[in-house]
C-alpha atoms as a PDB file:
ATOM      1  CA  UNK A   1     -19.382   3.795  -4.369  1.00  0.00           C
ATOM      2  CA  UNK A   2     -15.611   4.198  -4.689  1.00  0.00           C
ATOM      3  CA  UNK A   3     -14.088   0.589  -4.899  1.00  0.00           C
ATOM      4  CA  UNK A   4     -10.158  -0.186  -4.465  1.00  0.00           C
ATOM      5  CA  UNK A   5      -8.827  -3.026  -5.605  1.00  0.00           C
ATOM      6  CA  UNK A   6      -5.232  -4.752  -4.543  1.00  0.00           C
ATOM      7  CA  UNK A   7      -2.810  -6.977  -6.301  1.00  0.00           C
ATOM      8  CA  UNK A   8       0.256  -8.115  -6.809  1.00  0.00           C
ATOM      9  CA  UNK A   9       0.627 -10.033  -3.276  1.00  0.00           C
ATOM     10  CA  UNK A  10       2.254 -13.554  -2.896  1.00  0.00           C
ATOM     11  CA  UNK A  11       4.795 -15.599  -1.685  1.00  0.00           C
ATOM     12  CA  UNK A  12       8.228 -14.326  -2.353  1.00  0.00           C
ATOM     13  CA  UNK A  13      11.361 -15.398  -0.619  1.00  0.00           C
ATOM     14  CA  UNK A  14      13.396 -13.190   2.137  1.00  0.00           C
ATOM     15  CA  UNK A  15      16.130 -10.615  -0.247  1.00  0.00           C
ATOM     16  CA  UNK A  16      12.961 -10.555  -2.686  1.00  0.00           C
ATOM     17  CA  UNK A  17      10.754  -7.817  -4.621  1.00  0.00           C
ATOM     18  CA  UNK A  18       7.164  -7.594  -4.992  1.00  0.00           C
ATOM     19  CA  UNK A  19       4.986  -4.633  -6.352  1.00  0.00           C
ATOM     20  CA  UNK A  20       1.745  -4.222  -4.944  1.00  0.00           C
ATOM     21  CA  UNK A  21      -1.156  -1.953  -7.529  1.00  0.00           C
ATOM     22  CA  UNK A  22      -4.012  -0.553  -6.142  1.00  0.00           C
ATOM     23  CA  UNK A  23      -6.581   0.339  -8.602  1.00  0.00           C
ATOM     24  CA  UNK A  24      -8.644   3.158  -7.498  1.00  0.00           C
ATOM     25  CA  UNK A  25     -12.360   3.349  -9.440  1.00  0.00           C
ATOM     26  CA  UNK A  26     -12.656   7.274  -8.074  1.00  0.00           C
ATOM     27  CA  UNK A  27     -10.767   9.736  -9.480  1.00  0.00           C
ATOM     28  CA  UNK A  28      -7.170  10.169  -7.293  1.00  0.00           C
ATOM     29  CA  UNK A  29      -7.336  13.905  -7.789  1.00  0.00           C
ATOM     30  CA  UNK A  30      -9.435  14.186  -5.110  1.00  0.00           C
ATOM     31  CA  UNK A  31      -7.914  11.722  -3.063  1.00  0.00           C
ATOM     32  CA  UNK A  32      -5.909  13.917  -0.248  1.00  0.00           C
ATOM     33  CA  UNK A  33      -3.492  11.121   1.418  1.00  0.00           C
ATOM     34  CA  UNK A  34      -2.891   7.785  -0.088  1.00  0.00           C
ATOM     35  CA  UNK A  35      -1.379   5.395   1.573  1.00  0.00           C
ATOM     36  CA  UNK A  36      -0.346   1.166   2.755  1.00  0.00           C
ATOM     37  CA  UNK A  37      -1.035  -0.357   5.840  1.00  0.00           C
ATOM     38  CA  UNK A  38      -0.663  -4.311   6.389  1.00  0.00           C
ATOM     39  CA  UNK A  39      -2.181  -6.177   9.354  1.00  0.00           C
ATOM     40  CA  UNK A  40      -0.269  -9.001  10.626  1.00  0.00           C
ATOM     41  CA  UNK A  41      -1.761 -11.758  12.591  1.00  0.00           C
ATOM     42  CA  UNK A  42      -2.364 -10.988  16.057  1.00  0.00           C
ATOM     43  CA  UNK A  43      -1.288  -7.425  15.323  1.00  0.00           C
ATOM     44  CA  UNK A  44      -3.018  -3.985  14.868  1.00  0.00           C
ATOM     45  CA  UNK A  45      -2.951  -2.392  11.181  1.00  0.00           C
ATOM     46  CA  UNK A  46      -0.065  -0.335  10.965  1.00  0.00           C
ATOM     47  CA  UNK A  47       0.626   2.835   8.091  1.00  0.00           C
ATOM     48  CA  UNK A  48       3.457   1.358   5.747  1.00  0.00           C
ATOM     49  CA  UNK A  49       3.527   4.391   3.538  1.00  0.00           C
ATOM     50  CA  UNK A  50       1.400   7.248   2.632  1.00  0.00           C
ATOM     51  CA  UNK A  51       1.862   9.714  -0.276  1.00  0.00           C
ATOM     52  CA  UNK A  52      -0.527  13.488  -0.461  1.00  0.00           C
ATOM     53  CA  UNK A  53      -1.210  14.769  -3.244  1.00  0.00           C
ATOM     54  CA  UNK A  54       1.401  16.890  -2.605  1.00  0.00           C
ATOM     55  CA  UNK A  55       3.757  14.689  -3.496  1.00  0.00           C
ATOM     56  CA  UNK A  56       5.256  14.052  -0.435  1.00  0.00           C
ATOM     57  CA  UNK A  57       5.812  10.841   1.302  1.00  0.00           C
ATOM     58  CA  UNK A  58       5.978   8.809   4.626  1.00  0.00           C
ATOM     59  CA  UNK A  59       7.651   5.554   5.310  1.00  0.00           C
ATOM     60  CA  UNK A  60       7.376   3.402   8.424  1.00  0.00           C
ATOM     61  CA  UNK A  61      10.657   3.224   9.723  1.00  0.00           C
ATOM     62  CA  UNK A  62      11.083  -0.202   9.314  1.00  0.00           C
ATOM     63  CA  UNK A  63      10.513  -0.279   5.500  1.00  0.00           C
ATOM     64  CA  UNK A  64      12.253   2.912   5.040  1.00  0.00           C
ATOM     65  CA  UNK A  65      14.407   2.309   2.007  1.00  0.00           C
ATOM     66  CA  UNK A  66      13.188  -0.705   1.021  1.00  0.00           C
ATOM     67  CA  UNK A  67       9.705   0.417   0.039  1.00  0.00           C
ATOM     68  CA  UNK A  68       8.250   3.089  -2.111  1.00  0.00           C
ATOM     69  CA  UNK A  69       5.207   4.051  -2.804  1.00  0.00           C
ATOM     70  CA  UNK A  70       3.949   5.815  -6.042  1.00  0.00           C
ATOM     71  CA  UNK A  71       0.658   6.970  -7.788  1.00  0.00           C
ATOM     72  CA  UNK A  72      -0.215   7.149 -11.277  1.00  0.00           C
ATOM     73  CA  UNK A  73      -2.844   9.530 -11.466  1.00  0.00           C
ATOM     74  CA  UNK A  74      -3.730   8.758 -15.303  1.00  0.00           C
ATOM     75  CA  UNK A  75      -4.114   5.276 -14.796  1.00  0.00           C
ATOM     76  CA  UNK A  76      -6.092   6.230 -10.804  1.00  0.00           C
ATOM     77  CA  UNK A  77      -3.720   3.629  -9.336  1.00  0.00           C
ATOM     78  CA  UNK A  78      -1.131   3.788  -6.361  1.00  0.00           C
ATOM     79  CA  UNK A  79       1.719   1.297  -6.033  1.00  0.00           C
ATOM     80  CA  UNK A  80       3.722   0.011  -3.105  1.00  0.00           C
ATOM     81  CA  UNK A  81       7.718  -1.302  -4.666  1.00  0.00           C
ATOM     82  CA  UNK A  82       8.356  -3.719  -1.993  1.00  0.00           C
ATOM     83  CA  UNK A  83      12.353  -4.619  -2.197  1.00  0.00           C
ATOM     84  CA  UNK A  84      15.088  -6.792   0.396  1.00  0.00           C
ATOM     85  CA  UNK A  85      11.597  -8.480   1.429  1.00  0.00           C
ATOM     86  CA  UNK A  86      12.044  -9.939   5.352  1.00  0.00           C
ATOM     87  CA  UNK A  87      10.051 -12.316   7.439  1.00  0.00           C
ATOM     88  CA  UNK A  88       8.748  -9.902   9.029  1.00  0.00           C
ATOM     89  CA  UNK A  89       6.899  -7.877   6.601  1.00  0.00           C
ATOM     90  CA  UNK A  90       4.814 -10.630   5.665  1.00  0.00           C
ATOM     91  CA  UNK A  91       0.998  -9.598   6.050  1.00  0.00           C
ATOM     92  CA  UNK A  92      -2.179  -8.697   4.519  1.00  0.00           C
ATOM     93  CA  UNK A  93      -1.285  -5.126   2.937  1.00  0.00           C
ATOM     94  CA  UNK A  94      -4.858  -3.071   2.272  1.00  0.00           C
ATOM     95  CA  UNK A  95      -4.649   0.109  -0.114  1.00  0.00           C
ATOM     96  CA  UNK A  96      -6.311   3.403   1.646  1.00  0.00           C
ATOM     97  CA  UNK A  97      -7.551   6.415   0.306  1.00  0.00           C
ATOM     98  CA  UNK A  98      -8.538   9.691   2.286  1.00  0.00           C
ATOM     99  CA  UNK A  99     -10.761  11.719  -0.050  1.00  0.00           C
ATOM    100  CA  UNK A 100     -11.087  15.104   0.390  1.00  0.00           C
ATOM    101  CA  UNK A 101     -14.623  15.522   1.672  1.00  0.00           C
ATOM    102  CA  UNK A 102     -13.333  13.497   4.879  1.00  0.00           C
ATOM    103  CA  UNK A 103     -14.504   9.781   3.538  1.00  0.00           C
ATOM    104  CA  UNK A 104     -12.219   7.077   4.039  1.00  0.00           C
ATOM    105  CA  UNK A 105     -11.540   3.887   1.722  1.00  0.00           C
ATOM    106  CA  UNK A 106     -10.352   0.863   2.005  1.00  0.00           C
ATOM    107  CA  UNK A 107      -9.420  -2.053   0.043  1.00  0.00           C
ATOM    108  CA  UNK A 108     -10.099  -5.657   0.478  1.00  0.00           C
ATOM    109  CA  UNK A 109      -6.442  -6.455   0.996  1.00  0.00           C
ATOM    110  CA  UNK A 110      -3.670  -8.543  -0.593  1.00  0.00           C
ATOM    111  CA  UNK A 111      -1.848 -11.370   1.291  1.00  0.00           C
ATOM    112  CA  UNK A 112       1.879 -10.772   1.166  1.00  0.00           C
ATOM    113  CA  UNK A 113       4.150 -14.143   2.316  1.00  0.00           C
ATOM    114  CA  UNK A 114       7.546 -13.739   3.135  1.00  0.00           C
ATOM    115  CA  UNK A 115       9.393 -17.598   2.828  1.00  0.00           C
ATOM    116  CA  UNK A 116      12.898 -17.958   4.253  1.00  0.00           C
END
């Protein structure tokens, strides 16, 4: 069973940076769309930003140049560079993978804590 594993969440305060790794124990080559969500409470989980094995990339529009998300396909991991952290993106952020045979992954998810 494919297993994803977060870090690199914490407290930071507002103008900050944190980089969140997600550690993928399948191989990422067949992993179709990669991507971050983060569930705040009392909200739905919402897409952060997604990457295809393409290459290409998606950004919610309210972390658009302040986030980026990577892969590393040697090392099976996928980052999210969180930068100019706000209030408001503090969350639990969970790692997801959509494989190519249609199965769907998810990680346990890393608390992210955004301190004025």
């Amino acid at each position: 069973q494919v297993q994803l594993v977060e870090s690199g969440g914490g407290l930071v305060q507002a103008g900050g940076s944190l980089r969140l790794s997600c550690a993928v124990s399948g191989n990422i080559f067949s992993a179709n769309v990669m991507g971050w969500y983060r569930q705040a409470p009392g909200e739905q989980r919402e897409l952060v930003a997604s990457t295809t094995s393409a290459g290409s990339t998606n950004y919610a529009d309210s972390v658009k140049g302040r986030f980026t998300i990577s892969r590393d396909n040697a090392k099976n991991t996928v980052y999210l560079q969180m930068n100019s952290l706000k209030l408001e993106d503090t969350a639990v952020y969970f790692c997801n993978v959509k494989w190519w045979n249609g199965f769907n992954s998810w990680g346990q998810g890393t608390q992210v804590t955004v301190s004025s």
